[in-house]
N, C-alpha and C. Protein backbone atom coordinates (compact mmCIF):
# COMPACT_ATOMS: atom_id res chain seq x y z
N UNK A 1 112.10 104.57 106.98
CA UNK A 1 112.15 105.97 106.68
C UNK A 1 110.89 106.64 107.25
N UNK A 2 111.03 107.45 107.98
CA UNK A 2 109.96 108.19 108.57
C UNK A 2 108.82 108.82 107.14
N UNK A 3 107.76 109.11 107.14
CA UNK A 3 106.88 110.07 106.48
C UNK A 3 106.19 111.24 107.56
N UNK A 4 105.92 112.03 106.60
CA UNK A 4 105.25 113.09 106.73
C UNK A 4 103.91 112.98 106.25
N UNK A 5 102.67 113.12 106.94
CA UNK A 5 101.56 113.79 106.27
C UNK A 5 101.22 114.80 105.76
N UNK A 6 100.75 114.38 104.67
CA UNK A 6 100.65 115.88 103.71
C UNK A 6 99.31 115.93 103.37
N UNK A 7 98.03 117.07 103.43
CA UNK A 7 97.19 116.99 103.01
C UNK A 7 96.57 117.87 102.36
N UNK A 8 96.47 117.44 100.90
CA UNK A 8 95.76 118.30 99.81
C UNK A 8 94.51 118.51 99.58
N UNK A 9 94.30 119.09 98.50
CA UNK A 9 92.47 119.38 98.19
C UNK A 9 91.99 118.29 98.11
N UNK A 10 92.51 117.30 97.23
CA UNK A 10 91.85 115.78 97.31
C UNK A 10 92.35 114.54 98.03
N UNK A 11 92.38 114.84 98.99
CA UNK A 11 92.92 113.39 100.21
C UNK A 11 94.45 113.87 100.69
N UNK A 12 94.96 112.37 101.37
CA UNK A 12 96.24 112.53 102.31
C UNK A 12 97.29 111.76 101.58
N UNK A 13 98.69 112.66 101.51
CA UNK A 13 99.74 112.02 100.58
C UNK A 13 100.81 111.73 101.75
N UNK A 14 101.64 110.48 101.49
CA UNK A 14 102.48 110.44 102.13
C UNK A 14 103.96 110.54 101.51
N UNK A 15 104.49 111.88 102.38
CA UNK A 15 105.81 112.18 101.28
C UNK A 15 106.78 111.74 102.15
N UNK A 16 108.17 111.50 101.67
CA UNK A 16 108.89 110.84 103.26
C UNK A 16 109.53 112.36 103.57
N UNK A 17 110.35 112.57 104.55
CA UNK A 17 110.33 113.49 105.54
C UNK A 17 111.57 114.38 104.65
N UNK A 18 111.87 115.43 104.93
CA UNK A 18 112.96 116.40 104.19
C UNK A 18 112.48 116.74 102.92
N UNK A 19 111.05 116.24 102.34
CA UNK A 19 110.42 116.89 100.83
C UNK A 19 109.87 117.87 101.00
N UNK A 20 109.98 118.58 100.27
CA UNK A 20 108.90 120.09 99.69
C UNK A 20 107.43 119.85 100.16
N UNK A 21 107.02 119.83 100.73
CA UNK A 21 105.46 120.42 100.62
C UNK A 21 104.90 120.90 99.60
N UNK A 22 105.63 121.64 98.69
CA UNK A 22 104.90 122.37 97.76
C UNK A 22 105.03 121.19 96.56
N UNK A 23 105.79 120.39 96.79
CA UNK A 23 105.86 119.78 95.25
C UNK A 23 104.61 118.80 95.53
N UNK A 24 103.47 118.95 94.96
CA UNK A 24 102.41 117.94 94.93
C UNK A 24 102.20 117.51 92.86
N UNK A 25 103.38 117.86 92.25
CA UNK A 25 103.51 117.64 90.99
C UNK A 25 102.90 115.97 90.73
N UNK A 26 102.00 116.49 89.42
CA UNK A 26 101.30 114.59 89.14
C UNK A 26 101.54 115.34 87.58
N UNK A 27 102.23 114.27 86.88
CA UNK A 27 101.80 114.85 85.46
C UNK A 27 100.90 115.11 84.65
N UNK A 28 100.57 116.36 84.37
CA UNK A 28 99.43 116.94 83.79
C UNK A 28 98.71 115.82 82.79
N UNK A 29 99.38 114.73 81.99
CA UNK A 29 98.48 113.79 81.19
C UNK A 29 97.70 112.74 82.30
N UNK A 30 97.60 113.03 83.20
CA UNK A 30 97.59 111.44 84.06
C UNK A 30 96.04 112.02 83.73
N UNK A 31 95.34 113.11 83.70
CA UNK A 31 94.48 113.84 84.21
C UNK A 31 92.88 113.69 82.99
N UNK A 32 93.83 113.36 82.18
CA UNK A 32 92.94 113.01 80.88
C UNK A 32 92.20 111.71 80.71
N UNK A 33 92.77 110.94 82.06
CA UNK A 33 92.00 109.33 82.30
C UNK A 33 91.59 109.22 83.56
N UNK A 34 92.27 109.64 84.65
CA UNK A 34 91.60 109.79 85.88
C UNK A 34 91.47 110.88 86.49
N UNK A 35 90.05 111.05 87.63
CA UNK A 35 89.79 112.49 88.05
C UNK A 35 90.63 112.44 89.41
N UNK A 36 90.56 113.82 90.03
CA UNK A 36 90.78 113.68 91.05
C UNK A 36 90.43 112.83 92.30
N UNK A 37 89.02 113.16 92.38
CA UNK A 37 88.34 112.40 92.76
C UNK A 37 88.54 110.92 92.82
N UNK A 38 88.62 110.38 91.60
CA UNK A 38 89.41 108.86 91.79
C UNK A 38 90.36 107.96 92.41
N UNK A 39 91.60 109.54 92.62
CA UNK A 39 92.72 109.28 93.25
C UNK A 39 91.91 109.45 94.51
N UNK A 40 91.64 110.82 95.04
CA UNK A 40 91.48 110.55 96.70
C UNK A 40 90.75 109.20 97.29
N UNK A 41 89.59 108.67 96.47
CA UNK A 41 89.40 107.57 96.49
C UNK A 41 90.18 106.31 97.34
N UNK A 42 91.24 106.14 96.03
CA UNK A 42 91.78 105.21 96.01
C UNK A 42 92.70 105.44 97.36
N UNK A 43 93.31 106.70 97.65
CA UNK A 43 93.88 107.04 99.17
C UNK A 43 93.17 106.60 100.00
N UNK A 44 92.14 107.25 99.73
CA UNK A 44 91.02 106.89 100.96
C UNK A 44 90.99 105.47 101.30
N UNK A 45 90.93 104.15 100.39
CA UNK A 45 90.90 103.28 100.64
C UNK A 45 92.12 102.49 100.89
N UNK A 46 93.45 103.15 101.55
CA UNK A 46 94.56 102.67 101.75
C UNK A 46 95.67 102.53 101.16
N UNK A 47 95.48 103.09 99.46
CA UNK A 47 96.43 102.82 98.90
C UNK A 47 97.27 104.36 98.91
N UNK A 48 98.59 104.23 99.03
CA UNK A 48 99.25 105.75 99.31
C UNK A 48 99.59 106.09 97.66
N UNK A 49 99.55 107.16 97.55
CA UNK A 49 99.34 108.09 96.23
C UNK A 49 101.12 108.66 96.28
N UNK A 50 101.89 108.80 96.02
CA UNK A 50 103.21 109.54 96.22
C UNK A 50 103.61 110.58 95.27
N UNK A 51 103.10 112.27 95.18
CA UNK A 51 103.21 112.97 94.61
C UNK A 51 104.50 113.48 94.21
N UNK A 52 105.03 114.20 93.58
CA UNK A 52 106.29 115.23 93.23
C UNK A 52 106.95 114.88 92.04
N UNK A 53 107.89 115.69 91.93
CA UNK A 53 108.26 115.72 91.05
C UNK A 53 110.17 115.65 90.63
N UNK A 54 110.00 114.45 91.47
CA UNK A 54 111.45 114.08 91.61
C UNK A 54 111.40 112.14 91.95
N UNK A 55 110.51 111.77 91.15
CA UNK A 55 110.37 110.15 91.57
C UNK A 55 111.80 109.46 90.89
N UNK A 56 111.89 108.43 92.04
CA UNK A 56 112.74 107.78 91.51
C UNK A 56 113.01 107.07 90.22
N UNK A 57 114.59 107.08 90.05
CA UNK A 57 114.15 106.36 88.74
C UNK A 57 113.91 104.69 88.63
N UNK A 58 113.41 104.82 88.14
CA UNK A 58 112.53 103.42 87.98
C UNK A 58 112.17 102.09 87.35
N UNK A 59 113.28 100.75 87.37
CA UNK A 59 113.54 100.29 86.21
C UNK A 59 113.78 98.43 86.72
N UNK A 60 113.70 97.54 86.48
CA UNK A 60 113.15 96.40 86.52
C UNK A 60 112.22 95.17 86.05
N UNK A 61 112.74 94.44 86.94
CA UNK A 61 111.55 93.40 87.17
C UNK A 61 111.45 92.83 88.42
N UNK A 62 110.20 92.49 89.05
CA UNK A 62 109.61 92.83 90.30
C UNK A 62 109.08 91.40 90.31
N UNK A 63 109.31 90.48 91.27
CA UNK A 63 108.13 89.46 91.79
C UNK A 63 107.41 89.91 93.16
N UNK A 64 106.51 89.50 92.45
CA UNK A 64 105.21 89.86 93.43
C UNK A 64 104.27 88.51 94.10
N UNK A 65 104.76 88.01 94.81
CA UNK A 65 104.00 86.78 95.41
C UNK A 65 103.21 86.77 96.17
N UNK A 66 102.77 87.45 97.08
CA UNK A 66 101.89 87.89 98.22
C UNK A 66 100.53 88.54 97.93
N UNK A 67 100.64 89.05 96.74
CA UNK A 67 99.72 89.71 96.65
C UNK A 67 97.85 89.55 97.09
N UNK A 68 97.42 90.06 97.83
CA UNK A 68 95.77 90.21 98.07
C UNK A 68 94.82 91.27 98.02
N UNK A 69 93.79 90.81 97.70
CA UNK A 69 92.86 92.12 97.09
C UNK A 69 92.36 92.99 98.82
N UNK A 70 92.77 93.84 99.08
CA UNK A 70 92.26 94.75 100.35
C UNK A 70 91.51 95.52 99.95
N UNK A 71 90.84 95.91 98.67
CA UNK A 71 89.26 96.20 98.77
C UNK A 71 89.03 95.90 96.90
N UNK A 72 87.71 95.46 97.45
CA UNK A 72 86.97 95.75 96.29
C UNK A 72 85.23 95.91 95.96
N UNK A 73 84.97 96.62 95.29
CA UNK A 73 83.57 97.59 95.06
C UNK A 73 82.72 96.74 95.19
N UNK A 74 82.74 94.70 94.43
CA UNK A 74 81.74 94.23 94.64
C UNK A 74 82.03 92.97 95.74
N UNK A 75 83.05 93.27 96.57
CA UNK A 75 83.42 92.53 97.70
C UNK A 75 84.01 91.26 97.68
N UNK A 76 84.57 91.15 96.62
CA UNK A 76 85.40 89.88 95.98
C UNK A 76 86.89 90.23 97.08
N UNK A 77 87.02 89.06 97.76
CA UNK A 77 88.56 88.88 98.35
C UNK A 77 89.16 87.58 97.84
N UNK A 78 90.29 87.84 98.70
CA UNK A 78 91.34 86.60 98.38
C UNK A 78 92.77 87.60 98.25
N UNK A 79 93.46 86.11 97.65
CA UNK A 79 94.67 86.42 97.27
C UNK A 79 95.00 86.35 95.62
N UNK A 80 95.97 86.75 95.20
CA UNK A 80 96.11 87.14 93.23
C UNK A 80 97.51 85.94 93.46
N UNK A 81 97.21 84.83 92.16
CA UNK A 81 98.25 84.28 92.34
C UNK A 81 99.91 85.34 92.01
N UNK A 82 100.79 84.32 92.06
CA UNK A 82 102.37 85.26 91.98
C UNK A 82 102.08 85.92 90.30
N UNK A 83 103.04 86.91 90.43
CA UNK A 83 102.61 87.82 89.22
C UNK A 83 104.44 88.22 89.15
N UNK A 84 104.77 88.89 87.90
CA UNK A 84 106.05 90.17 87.59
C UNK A 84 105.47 90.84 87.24
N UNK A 85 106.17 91.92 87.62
CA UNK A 85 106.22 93.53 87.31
C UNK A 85 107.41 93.86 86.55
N UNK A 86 107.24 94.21 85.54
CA UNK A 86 108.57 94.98 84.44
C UNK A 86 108.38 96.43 84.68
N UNK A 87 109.19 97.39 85.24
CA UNK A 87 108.98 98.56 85.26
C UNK A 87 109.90 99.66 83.99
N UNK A 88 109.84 99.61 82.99
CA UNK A 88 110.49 100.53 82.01
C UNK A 88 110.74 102.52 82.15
N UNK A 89 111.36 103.04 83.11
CA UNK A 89 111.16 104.34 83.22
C UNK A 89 112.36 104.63 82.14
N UNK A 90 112.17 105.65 80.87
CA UNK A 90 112.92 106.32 79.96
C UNK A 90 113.87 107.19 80.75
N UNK A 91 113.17 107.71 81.92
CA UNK A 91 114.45 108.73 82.39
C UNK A 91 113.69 110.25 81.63
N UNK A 92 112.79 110.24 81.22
CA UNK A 92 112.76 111.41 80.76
C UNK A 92 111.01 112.15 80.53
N UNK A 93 110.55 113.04 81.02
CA UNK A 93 109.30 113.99 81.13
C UNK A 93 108.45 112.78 81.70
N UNK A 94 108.39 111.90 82.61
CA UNK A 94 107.92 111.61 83.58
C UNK A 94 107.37 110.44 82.69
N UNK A 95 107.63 109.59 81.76
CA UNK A 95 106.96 108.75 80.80
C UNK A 95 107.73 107.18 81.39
N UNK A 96 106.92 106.43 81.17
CA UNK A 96 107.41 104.73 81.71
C UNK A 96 106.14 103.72 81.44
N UNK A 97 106.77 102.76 81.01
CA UNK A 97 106.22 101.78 80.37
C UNK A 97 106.81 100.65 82.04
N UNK A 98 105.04 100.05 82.45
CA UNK A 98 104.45 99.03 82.74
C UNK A 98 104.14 97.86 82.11
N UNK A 99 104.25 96.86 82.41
CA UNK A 99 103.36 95.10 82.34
C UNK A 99 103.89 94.53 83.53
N UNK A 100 102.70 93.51 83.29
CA UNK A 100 102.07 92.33 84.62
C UNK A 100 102.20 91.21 83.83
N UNK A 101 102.82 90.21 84.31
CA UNK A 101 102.80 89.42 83.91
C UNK A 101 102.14 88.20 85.01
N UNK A 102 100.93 86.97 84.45
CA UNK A 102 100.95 85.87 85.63
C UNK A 102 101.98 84.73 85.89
N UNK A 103 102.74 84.14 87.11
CA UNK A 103 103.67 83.47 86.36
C UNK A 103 103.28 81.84 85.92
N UNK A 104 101.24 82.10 85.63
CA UNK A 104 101.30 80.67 84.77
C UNK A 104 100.90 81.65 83.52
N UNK A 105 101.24 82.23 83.46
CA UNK A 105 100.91 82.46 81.96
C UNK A 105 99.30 82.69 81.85
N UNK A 106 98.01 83.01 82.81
CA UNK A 106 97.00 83.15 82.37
C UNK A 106 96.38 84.29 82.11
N UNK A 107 97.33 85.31 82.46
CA UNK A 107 97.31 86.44 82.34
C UNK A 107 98.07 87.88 82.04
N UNK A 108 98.20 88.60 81.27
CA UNK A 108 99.03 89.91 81.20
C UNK A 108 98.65 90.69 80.78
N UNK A 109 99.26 92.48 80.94
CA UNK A 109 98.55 93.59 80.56
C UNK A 109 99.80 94.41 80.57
N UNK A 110 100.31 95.52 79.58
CA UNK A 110 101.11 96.50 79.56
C UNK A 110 100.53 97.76 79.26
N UNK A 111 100.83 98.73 79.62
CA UNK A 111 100.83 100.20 79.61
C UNK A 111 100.61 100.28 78.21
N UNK A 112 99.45 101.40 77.91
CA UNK A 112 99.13 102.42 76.60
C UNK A 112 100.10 103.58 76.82
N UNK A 113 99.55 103.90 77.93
CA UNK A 113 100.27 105.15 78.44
C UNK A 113 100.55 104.65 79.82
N UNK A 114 101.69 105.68 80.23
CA UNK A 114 101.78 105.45 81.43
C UNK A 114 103.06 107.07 82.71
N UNK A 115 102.48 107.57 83.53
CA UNK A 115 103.47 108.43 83.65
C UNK A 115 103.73 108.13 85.37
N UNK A 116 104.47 108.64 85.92
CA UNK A 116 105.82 108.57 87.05
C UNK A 116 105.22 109.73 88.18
N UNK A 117 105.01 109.66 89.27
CA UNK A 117 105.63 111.02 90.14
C UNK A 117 105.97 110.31 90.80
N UNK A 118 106.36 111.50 92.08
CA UNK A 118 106.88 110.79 93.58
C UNK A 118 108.15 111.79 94.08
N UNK A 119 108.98 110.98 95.14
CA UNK A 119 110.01 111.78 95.30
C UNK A 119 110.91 111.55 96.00
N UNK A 120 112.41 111.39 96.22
CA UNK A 120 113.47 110.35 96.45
C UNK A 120 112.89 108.91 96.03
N UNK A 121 112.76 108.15 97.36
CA UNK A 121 112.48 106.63 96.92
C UNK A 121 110.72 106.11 96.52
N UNK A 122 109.97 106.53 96.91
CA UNK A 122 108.65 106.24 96.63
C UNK A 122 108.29 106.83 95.09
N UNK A 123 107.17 106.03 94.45
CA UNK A 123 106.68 106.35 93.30
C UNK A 123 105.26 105.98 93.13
N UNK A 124 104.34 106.66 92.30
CA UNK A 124 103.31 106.56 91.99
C UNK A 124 103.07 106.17 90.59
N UNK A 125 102.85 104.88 89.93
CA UNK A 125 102.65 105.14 87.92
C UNK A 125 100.78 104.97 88.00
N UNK A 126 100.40 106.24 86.74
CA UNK A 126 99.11 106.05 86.80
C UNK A 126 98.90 105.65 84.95
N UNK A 127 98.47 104.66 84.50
CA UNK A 127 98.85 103.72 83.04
C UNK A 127 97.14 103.82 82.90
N UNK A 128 97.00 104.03 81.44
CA UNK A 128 96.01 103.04 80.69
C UNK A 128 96.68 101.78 80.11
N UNK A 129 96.10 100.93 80.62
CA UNK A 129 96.31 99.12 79.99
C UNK A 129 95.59 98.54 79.40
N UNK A 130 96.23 98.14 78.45
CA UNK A 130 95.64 96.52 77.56
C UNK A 130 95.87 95.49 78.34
N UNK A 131 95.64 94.76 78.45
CA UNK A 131 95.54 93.21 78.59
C UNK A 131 94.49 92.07 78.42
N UNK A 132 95.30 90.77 78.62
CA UNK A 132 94.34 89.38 78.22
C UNK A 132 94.25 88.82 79.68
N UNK A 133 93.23 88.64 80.27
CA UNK A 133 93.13 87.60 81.14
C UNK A 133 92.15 86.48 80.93
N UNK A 134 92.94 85.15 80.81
CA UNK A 134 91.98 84.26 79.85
C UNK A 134 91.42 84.28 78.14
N UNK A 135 90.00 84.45 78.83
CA UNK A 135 89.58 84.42 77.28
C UNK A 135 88.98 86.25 77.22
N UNK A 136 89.38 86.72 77.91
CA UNK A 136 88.84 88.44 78.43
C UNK A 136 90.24 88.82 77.69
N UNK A 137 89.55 90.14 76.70
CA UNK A 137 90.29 91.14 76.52
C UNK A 137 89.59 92.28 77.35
N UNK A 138 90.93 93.31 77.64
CA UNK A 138 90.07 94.32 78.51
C UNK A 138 91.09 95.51 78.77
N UNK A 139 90.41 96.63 78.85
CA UNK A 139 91.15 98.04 79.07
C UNK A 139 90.93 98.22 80.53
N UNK A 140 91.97 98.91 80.97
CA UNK A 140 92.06 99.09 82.53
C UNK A 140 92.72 100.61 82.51
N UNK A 141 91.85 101.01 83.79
CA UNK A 141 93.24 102.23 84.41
C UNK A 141 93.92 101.50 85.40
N UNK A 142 95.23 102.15 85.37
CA UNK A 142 95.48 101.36 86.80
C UNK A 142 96.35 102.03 87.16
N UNK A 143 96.83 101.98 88.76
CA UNK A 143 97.62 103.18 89.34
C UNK A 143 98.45 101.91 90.27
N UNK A 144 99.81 102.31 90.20
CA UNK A 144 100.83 101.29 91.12
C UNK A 144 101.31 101.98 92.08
N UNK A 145 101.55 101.84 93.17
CA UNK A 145 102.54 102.70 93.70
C UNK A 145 103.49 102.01 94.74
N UNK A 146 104.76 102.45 95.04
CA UNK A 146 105.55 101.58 95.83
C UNK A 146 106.82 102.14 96.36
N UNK A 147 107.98 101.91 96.91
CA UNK A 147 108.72 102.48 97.19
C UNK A 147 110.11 101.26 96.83
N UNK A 148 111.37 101.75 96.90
CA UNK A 148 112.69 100.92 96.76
C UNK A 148 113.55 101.21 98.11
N UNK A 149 113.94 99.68 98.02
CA UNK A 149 114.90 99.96 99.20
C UNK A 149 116.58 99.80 98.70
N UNK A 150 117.51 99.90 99.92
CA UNK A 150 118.81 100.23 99.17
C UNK A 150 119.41 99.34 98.29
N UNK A 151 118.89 98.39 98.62
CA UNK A 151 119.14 97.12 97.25
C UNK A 151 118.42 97.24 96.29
N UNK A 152 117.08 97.87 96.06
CA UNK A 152 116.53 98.22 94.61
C UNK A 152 115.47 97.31 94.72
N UNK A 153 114.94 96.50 95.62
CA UNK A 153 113.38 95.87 96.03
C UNK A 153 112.58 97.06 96.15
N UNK A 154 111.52 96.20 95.88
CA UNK A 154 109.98 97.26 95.92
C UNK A 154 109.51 97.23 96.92
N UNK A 155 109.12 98.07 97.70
CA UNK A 155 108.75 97.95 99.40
C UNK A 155 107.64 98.39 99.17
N UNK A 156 105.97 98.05 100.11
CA UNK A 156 104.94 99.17 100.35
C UNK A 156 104.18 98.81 98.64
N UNK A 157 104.16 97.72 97.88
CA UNK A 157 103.55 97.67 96.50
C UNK A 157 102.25 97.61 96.60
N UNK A 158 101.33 98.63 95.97
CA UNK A 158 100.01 98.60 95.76
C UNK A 158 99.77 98.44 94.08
N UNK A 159 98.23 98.27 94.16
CA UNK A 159 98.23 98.06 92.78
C UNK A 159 96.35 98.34 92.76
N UNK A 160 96.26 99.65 92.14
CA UNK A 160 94.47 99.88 92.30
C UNK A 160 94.04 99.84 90.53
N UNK A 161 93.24 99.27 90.35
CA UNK A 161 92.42 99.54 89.02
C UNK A 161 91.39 99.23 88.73
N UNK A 162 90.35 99.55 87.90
CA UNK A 162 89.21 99.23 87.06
C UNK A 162 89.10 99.83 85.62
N UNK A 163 88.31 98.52 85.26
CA UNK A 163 87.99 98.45 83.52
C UNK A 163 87.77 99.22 82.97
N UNK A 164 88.03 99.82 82.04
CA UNK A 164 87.26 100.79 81.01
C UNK A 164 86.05 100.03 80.21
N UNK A 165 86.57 98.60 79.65
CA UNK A 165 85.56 97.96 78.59
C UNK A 165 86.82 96.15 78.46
N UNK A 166 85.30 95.72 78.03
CA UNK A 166 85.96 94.22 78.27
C UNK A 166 85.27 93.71 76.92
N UNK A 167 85.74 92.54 76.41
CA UNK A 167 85.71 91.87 75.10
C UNK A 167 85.70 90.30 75.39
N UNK A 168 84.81 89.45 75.19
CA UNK A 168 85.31 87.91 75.49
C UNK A 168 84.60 87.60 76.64
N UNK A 169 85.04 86.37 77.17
CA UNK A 169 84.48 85.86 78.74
C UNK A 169 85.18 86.58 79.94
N UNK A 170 84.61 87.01 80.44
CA UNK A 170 85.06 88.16 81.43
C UNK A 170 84.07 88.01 82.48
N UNK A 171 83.85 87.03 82.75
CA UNK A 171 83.14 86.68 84.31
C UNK A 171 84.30 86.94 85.14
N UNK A 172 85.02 86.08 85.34
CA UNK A 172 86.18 87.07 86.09
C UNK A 172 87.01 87.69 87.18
N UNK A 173 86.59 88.86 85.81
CA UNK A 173 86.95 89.96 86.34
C UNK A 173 85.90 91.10 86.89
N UNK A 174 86.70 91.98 87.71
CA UNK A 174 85.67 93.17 88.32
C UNK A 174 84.62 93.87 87.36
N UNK A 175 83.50 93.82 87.38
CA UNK A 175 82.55 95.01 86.09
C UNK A 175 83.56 96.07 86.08
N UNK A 176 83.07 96.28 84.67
CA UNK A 176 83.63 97.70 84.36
C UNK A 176 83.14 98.98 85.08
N UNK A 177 84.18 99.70 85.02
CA UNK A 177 84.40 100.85 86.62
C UNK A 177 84.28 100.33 88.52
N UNK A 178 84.34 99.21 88.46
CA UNK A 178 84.49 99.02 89.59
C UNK A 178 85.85 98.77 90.43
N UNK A 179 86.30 99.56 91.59
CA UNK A 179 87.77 99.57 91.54
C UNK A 179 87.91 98.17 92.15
N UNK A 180 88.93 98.15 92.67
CA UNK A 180 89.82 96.76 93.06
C UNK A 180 91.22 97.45 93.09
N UNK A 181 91.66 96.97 94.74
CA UNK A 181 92.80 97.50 95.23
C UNK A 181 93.82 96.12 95.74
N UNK A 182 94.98 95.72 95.06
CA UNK A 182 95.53 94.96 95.41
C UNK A 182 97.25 95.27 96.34
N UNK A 183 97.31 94.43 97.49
CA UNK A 183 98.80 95.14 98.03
C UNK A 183 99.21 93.92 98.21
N UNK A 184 100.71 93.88 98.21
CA UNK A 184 101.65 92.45 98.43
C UNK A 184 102.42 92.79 99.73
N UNK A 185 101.56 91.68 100.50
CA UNK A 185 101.39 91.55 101.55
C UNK A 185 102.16 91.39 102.92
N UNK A 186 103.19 90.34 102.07
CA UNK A 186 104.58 91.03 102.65
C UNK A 186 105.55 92.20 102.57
N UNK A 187 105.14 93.10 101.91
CA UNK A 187 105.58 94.73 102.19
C UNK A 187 107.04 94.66 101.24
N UNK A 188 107.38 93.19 100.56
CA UNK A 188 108.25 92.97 99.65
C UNK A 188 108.26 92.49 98.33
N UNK A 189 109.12 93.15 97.40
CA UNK A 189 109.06 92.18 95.56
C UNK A 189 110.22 92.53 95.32
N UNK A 190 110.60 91.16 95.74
CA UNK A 190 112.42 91.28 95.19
C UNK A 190 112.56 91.56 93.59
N UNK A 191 113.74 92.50 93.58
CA UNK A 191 114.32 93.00 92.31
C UNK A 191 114.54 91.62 91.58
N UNK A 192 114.02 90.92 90.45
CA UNK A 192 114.88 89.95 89.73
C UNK A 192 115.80 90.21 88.56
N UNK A 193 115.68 91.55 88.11
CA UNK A 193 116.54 91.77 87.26
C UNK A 193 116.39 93.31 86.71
């Protein structure tokens, strides 16, 4: 699918081609945990942001095997072992429930909050999270974004976040506020259910 560049007050959005321009809709709660600033950021560093206000709807479970860290603040790389994605969208005022799951079990985190934009097939969720990794409890923002293809796979999966506050052994993980941008690498996460 072709895109369009679109560029706003805070960085470059990629909308796919035949969308509004004008719809740069993000739901007004996203705004109460992250700044603007954060997002262009996180654009800036490769991950695509997908604004409006017509995101797909959004509903699953996602394997994610590929996944590798393409940036992070204190220069930690590699690869994230295989992980799921449960995506819960209600269908309704832009609200959807997230979790990660590891598939050994050493890790998971689900949505406090969590809200939706985007528009036809691409989507953006920007969540406050709980989760356990290990012996670490820890709060996260975290922002996903990705697109579906006509079979209902996740194409284009990013995955940016940092800590709010951590509890336990948390060597780890990234210090708190430091981002970390993860994408699956093969540009695929088959639908499992």
């Amino acid at each position: 699918m072709r895109r369009l560049l679109y560029i706003v007050a805070f960085g470059f959005w990629w909308l796919p081609s035949g969308c509004t321009p004008d719809d740069v809709f993000v739901p007004p709660p996203v705004y109460s945990f992250i700044s603007d600033s954060d997002l262009a950021e996180i654009n800036d560093r490769g991950m695509p942001i997908y604004v409006g206000s017509t995101p797909p709807y959004s509903m699953g479970r996602f394997a994610l095997d590929s996944l590798e860290i393409t940036f992070d603040a204190a220069g930690n790389t590699g690869t994230i072992g295989p992980h799921e994605t449960t995506i819960d969208d209600d269908g309704y005022d832009f609200n959807v429930t997230i979790c990660e799951y590891a598939n050994d079990s050493s890790s998971s985190a689900c949505s406090v909050k969590a809200y939706i934009s985007g528009q036809v097939d691409c989507f953006t969720i920007y969540s406050t999270n709980a989760g356990r990794s290990g012996r670490c409890e820890h709060e996260d923002i975290a922002i996903y974004s990705g697109c579906f293809d006509a079979e209902g796979h996740m194409t284009n999966f990013h995955k940016a976040f940092f800590s709010t506050s951590h509890a336990g052994d948390c060597a780890g993980r990234p210090a708190i506020g430091y981002l970390q941008i993860q994408a699956e690498m093969d540009g695929f996460s088959e639908w499992i259910e």
